[in-house]
Each structure stands twice: as C-alpha cells, then as structure tokens.
N, C-alpha and C. Protein backbone atom coordinates (compact mmCIF):
# COMPACT_ATOMS: atom_id res chain seq x y z
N UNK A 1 53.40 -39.33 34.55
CA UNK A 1 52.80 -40.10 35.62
C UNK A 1 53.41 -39.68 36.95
N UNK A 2 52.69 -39.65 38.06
CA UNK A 2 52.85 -39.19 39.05
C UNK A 2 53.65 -40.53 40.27
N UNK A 3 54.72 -40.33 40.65
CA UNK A 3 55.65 -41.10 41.31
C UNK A 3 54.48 -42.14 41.61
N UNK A 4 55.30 -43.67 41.46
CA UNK A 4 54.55 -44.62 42.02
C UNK A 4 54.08 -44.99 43.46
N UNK A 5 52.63 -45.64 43.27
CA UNK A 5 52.48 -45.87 45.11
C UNK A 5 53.62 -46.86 45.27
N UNK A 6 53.61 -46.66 46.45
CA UNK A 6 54.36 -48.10 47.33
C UNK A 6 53.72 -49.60 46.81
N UNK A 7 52.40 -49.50 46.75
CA UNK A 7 51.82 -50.98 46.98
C UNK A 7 51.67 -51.50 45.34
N UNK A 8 51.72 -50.56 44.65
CA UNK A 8 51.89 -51.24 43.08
C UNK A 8 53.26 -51.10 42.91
N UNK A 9 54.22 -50.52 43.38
CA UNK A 9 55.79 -51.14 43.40
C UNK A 9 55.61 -52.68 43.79
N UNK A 10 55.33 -53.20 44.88
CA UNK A 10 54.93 -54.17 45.62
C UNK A 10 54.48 -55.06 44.57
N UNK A 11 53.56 -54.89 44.04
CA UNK A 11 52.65 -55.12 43.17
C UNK A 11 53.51 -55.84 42.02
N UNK A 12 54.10 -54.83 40.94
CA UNK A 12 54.80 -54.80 39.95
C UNK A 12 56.57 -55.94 40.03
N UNK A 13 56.68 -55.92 41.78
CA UNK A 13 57.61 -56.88 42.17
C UNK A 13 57.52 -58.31 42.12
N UNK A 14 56.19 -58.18 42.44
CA UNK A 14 55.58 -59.59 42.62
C UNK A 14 55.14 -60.40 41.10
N UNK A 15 54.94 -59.46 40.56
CA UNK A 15 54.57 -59.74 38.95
C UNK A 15 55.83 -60.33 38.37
N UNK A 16 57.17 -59.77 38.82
CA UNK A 16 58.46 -59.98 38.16
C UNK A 16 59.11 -61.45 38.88
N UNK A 17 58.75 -61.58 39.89
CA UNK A 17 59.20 -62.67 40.61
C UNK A 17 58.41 -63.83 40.23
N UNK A 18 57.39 -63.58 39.87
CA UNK A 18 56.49 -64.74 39.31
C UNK A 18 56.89 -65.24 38.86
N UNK A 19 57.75 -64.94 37.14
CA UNK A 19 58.38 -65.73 36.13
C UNK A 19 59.91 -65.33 36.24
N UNK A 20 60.27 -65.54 37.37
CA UNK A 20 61.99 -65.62 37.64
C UNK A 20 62.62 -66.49 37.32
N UNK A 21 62.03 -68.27 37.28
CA UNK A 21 62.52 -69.40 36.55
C UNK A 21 62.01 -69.33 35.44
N UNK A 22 61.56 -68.58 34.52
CA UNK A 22 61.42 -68.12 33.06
C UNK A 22 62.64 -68.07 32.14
N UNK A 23 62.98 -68.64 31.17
CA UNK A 23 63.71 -68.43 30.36
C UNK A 23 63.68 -66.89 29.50
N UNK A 24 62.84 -66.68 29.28
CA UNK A 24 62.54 -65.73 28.82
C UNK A 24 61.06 -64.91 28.85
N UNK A 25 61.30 -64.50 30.47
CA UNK A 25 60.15 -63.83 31.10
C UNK A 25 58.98 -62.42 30.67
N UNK A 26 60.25 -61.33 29.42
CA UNK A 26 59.22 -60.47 29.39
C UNK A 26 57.95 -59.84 29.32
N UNK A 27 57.71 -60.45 28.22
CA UNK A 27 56.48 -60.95 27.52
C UNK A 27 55.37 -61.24 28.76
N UNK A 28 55.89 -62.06 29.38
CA UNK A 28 54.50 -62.55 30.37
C UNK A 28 54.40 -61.60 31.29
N UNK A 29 55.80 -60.83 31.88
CA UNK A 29 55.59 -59.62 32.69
C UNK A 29 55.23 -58.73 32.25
N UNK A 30 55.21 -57.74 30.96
CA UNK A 30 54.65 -57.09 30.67
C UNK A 30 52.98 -57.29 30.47
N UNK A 31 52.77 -58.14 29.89
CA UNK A 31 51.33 -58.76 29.70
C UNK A 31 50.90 -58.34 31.02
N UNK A 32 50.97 -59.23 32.02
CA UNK A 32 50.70 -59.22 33.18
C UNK A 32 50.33 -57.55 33.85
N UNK A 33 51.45 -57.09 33.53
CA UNK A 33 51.25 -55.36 34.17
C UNK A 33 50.51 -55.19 33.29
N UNK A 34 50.17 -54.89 32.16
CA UNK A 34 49.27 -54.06 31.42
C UNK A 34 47.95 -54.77 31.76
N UNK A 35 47.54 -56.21 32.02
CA UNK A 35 46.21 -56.53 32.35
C UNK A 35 45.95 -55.69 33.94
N UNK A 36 46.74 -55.69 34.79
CA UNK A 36 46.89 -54.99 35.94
C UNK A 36 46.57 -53.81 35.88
N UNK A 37 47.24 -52.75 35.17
CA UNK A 37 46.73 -51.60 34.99
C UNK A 37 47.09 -50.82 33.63
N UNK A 38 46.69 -51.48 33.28
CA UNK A 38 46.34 -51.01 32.00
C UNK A 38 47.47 -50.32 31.10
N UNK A 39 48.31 -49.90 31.43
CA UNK A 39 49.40 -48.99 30.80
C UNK A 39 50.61 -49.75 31.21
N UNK A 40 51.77 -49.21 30.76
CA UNK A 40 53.02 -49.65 30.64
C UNK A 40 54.03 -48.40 31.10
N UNK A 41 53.92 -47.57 32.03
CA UNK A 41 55.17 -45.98 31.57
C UNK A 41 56.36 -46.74 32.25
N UNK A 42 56.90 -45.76 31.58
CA UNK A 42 58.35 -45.08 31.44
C UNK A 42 59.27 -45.80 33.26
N UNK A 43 58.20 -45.61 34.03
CA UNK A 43 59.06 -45.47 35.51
C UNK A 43 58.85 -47.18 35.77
N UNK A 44 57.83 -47.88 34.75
CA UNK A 44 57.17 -49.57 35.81
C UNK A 44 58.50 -49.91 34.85
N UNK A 45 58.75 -49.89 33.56
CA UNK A 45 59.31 -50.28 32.97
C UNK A 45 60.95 -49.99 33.81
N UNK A 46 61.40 -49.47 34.08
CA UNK A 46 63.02 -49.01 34.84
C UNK A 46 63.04 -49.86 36.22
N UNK A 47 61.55 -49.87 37.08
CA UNK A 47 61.26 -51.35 38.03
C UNK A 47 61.30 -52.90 37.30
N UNK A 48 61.11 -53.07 36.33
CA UNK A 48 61.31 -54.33 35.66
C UNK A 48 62.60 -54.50 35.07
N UNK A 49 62.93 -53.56 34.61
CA UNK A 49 64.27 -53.65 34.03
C UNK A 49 65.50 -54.07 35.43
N UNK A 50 65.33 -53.05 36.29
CA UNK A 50 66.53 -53.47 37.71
C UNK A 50 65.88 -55.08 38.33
N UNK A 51 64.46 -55.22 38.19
CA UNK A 51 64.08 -56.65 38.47
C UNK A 51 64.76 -57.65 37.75
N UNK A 52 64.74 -57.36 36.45
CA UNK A 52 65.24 -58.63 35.53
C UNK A 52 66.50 -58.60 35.39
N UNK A 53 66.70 -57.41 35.03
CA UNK A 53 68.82 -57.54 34.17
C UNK A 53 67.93 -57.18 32.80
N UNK A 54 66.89 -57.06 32.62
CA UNK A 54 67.04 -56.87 30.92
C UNK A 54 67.15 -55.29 30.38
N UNK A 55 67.60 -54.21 30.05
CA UNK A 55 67.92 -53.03 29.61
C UNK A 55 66.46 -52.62 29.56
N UNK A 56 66.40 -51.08 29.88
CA UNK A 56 65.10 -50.75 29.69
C UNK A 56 65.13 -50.20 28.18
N UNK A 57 66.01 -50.08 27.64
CA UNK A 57 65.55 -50.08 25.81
C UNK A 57 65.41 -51.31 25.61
N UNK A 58 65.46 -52.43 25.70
CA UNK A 58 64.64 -53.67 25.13
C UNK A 58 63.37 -53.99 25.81
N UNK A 59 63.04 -53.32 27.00
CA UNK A 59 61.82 -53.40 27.20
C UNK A 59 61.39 -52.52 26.59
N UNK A 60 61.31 -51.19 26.43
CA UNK A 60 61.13 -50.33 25.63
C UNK A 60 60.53 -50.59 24.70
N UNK A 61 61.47 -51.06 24.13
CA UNK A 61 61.17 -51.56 22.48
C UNK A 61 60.17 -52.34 22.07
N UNK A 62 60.04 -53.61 23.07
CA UNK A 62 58.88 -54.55 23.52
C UNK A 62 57.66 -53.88 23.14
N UNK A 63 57.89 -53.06 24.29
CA UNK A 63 56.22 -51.74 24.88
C UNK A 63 55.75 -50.98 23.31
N UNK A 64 56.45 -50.56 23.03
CA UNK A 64 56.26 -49.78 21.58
C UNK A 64 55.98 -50.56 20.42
N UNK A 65 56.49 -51.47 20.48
CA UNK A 65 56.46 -52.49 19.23
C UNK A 65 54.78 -53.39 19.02
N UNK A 66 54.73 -53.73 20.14
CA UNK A 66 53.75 -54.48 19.83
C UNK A 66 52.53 -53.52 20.58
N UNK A 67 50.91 -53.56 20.03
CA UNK A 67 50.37 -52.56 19.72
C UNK A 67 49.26 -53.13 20.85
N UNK A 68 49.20 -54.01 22.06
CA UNK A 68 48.55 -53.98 22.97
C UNK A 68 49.11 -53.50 23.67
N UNK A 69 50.35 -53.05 24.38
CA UNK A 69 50.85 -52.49 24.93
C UNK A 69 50.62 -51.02 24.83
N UNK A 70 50.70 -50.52 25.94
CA UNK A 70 50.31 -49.13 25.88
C UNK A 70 51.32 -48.47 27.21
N UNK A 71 52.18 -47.07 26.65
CA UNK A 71 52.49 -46.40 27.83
C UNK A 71 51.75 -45.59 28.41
N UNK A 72 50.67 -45.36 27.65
CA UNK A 72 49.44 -44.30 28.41
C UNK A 72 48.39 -44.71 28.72
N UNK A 73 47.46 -44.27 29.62
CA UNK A 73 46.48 -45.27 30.32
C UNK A 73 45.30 -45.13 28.92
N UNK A 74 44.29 -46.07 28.98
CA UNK A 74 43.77 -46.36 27.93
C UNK A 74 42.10 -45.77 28.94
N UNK A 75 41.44 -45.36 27.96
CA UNK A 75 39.95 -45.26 28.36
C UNK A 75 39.20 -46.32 28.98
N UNK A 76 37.90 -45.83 29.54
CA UNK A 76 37.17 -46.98 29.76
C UNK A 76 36.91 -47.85 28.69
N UNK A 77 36.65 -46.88 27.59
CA UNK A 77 36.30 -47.81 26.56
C UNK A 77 37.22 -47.95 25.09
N UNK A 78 37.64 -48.92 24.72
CA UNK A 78 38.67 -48.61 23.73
C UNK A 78 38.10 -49.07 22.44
N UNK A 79 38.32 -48.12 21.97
CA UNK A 79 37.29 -48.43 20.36
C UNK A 79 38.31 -48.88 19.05
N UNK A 80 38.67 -49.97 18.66
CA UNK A 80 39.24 -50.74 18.10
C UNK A 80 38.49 -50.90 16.45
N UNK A 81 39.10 -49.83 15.28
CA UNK A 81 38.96 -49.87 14.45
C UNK A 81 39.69 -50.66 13.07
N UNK A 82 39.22 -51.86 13.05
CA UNK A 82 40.00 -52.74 11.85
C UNK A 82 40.60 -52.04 10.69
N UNK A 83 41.82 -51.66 10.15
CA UNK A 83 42.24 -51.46 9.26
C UNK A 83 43.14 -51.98 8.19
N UNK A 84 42.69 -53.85 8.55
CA UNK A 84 43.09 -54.44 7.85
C UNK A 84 42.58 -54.17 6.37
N UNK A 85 42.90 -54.81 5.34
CA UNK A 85 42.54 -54.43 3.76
C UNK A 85 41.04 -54.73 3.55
N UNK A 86 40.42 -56.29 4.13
CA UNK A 86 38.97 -56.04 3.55
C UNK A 86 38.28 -54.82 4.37
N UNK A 87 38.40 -54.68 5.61
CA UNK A 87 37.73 -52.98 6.06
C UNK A 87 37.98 -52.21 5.14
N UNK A 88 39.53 -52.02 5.22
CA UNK A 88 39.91 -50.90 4.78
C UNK A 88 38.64 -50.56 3.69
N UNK A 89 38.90 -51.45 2.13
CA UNK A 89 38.39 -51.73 1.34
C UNK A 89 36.88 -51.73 1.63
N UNK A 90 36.25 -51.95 2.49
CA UNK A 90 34.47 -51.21 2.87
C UNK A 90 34.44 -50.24 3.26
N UNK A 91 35.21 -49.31 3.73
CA UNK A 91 35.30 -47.91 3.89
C UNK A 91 35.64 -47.77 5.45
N UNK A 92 36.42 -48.54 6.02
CA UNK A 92 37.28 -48.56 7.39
C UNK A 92 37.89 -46.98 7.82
N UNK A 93 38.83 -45.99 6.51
CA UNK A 93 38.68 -45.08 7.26
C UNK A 93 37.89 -43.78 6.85
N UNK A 94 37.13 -44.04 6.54
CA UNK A 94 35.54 -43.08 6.61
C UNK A 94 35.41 -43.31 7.87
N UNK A 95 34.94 -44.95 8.61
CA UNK A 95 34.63 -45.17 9.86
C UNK A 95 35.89 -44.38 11.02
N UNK A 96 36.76 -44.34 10.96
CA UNK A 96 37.48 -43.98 11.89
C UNK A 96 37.58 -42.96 11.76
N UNK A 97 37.69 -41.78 10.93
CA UNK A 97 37.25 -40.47 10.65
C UNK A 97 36.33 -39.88 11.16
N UNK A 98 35.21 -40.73 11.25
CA UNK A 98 34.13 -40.03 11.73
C UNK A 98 34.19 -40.15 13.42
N UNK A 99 34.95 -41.23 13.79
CA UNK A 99 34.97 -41.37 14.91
C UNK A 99 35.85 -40.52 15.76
N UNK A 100 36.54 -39.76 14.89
CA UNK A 100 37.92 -38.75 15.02
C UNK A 100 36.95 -37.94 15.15
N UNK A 101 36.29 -37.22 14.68
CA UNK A 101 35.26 -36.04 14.64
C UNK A 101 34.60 -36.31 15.87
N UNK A 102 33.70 -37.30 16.11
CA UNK A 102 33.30 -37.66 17.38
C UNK A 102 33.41 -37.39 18.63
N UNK A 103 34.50 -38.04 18.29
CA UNK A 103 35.66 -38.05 19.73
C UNK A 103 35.94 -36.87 20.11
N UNK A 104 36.68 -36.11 18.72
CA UNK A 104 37.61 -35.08 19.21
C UNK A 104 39.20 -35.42 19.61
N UNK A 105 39.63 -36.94 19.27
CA UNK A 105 40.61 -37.69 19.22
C UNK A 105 41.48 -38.00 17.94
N UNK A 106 42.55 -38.30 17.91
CA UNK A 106 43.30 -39.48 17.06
C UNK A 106 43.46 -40.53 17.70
N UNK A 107 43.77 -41.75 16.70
CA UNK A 107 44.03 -42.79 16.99
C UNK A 107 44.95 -43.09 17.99
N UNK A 108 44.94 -43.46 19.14
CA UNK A 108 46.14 -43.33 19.68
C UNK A 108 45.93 -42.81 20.90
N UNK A 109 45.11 -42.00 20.80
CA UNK A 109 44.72 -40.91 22.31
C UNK A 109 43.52 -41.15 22.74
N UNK A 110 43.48 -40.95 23.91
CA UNK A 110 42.25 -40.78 25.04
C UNK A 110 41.59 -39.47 25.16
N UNK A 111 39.82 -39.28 25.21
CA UNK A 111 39.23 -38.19 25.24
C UNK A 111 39.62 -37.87 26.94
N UNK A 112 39.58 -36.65 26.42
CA UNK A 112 39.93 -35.93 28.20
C UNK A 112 39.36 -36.44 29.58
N UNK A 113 38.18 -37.01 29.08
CA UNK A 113 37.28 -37.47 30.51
C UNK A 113 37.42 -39.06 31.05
N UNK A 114 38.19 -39.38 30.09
CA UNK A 114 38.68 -40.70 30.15
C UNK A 114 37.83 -41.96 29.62
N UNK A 115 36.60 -41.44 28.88
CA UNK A 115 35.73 -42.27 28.40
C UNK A 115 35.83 -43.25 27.05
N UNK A 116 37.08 -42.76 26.44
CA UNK A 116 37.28 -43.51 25.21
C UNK A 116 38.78 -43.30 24.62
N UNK A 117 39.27 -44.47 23.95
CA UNK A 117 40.79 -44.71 23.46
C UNK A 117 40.01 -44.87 22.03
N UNK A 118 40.93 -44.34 21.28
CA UNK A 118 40.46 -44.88 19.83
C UNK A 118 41.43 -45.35 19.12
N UNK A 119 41.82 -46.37 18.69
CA UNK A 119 43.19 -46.94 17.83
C UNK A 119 42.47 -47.58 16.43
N UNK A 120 43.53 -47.93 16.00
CA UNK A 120 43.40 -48.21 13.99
C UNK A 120 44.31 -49.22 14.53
N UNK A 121 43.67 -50.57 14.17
CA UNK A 121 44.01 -51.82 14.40
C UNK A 121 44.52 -52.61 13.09
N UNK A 122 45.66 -53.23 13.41
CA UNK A 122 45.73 -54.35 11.86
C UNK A 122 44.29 -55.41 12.10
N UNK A 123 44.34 -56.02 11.16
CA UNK A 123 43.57 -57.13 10.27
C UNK A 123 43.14 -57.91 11.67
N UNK A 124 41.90 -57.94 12.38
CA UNK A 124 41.37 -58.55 13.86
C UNK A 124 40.41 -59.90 13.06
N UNK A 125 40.64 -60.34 11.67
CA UNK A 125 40.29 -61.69 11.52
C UNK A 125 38.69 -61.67 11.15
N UNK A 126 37.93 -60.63 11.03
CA UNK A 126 36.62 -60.64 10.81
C UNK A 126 36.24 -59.99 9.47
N UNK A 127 37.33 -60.18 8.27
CA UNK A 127 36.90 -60.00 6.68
C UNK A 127 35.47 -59.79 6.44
N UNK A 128 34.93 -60.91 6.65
CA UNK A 128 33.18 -61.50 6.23
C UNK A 128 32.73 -60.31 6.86
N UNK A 129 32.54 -59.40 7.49
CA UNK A 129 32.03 -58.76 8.51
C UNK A 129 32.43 -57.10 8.08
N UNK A 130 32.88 -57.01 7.67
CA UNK A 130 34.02 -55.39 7.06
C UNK A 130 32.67 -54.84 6.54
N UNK A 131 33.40 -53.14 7.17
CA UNK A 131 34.38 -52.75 8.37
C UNK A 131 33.71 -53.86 9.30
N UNK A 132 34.78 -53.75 10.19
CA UNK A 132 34.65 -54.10 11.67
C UNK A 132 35.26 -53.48 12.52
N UNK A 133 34.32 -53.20 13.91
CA UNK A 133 34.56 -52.06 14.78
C UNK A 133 34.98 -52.67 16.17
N UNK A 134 35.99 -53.17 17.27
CA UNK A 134 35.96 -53.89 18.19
C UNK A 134 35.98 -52.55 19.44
N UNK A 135 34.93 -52.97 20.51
CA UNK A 135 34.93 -52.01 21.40
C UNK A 135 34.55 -52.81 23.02
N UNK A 136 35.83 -52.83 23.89
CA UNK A 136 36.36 -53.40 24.83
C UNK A 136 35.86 -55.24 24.44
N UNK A 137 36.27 -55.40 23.17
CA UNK A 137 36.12 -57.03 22.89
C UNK A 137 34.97 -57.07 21.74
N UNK A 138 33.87 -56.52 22.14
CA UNK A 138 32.98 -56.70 21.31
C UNK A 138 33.05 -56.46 19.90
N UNK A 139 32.19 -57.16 18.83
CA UNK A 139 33.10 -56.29 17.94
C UNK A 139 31.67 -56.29 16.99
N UNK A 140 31.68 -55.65 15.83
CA UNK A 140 30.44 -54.43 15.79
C UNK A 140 30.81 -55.19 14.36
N UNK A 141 29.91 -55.48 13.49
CA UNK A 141 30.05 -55.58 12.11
C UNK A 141 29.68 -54.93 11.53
N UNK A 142 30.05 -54.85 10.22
CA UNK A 142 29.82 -53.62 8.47
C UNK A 142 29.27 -52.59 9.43
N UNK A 143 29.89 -51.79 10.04
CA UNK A 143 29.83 -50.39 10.62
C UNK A 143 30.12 -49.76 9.34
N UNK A 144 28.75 -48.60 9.45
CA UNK A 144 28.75 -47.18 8.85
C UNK A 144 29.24 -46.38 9.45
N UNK A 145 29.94 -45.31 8.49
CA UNK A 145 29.81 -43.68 8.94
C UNK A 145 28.53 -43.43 10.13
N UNK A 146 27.47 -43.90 9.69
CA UNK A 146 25.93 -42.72 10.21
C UNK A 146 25.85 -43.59 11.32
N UNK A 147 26.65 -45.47 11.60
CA UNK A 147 26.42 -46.04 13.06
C UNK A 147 27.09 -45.40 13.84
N UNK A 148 28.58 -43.98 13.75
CA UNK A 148 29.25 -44.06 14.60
C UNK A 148 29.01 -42.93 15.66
N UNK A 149 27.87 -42.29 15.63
CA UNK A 149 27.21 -41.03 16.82
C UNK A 149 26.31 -42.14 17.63
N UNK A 150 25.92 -43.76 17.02
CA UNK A 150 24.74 -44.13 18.26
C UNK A 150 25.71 -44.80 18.70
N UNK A 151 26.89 -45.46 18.14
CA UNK A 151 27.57 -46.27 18.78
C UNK A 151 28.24 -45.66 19.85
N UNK A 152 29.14 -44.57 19.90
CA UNK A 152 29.00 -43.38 20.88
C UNK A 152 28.48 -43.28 22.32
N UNK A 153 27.63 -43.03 21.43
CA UNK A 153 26.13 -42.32 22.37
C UNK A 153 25.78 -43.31 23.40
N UNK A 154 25.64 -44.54 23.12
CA UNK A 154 25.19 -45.65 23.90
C UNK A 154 26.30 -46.20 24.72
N UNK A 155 27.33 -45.73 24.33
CA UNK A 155 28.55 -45.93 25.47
C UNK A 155 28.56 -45.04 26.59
N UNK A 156 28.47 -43.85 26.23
CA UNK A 156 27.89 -42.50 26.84
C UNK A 156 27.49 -42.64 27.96
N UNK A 157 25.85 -43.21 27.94
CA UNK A 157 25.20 -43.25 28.42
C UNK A 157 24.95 -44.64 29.62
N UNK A 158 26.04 -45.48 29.12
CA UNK A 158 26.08 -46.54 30.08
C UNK A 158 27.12 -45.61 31.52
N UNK A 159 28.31 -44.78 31.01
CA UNK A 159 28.62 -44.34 31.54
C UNK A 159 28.38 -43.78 33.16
C-alpha cells in the first residue's frame, strides 16, 4: 500500500478516539476501519496500535483471525461461498471451483480489475438452501456448477 493520505490518518484518528472510554475498544475500531475502507494493512494497523497502547501483534492477530477482516482491499463484489457441511455436502466445492476457473482467482484474492473477491466461508446459517452463494449480502440458494458463468456475467455487466 502506498503511504497514507493525510486525511484518512485524520480519519483513522478519529475512529480511535471514538472508543477511548472503551474498556476494550478493538473490535469496534477495527470494525469501524474496515466498514470505512474496506481493508485493514499493515501501516492503519501501527496508527492504531501508537493510538491505543495495544501491540500491533495483537492487533494483528485480531485482523487475521477473524475472517471479515481483511488486509487487502476486497472487490466490488465479494462472492461469499458457504462451506459449511450442509453446502459442503450439496456440492459447495464444485461451486467454488468453478468459480476459481471463472474468476481466474483463489479464495482469498481479488481479480485484477478489481471486480470480484472470492472467499470460502464457514457455515452463513442457510442449511435449507445448500449450496449457498452470498454476494455483497445477497445470498443465492442451491447454486449449481452451470449457475456460476450467469451469476458472473450479470455482475459483469452491472459493472
């Protein structure tokens, strides 16, 4: 990432000062920055850390651990593949496979143009529905292999 502006330093200050009478603030500051912009790196995290007193390996750890968090910026569109057991068990990664082919991605990464994140999600609560496909919220039921070029495509094209 390319040195921070001034005004999201600013920004990222103001986020930290928010929950200063917080007992235990991280959580809501991180939240907070990642709804802000979307990612978490390496340099906001070393600004929160001299903000708080808390070590930037326990924020660190935070950022990595839990799987909304992201240190890399995420696509417009993030395609959220259930891989809890009843997906799994309807053929969850056939679906994400094909969406690997698709893409031209792994789970985890952003297509070059910035149009799509693709991750392998735990268990998002929609069993009855398996697979299930969540894409920026929405979420797509008993997805096929052969739905995942229109599902795509129609993102594409909103583009």
């Amino acid at each position: 990432m390319a040195k921070l502006q001034e005004h999201a330093v600013v920004q990222i200050l103001k986020i930290c000062d928010r929950y200063q009478d917080e007992k235990t603030p991280l959580m809501m500051i991180l939240s907070d920055i990642q709804n802000e912009y979307g990612y978490i790196p390496l340099e906001v995290q070393e600004i929160v850390s001299q903000q708080t007193g808390i070590s930037v390996a326990e924020i660190y750890g935070v950022v990595t651990f839990y799987s909304f968090f992201s240190m890399t910026p995420k696509g417009k569109n993030v395609i959220g593949v259930c891989m809890g057991t009843a997906c799994y068990v309807k053929g969850a990664q056939q679906v994400i496979d094909r969406f690997q082919e698709v893409l031209k991605i792994q789970p985890g990464q952003t297509t070059p143009d910035g149009l799509f994140t693709l991750d392998a999600l735990r268990c998002i609560g929609t069993c009855g529905i398996a697979p299930a496909v969540s894409i920026n919220g929405k979420v797509y039921p008993k997805v096929s292999v052969s739905d995942v070029p229109d599902i795509v495509e129609a993102y594409r094209k909103e583009a």
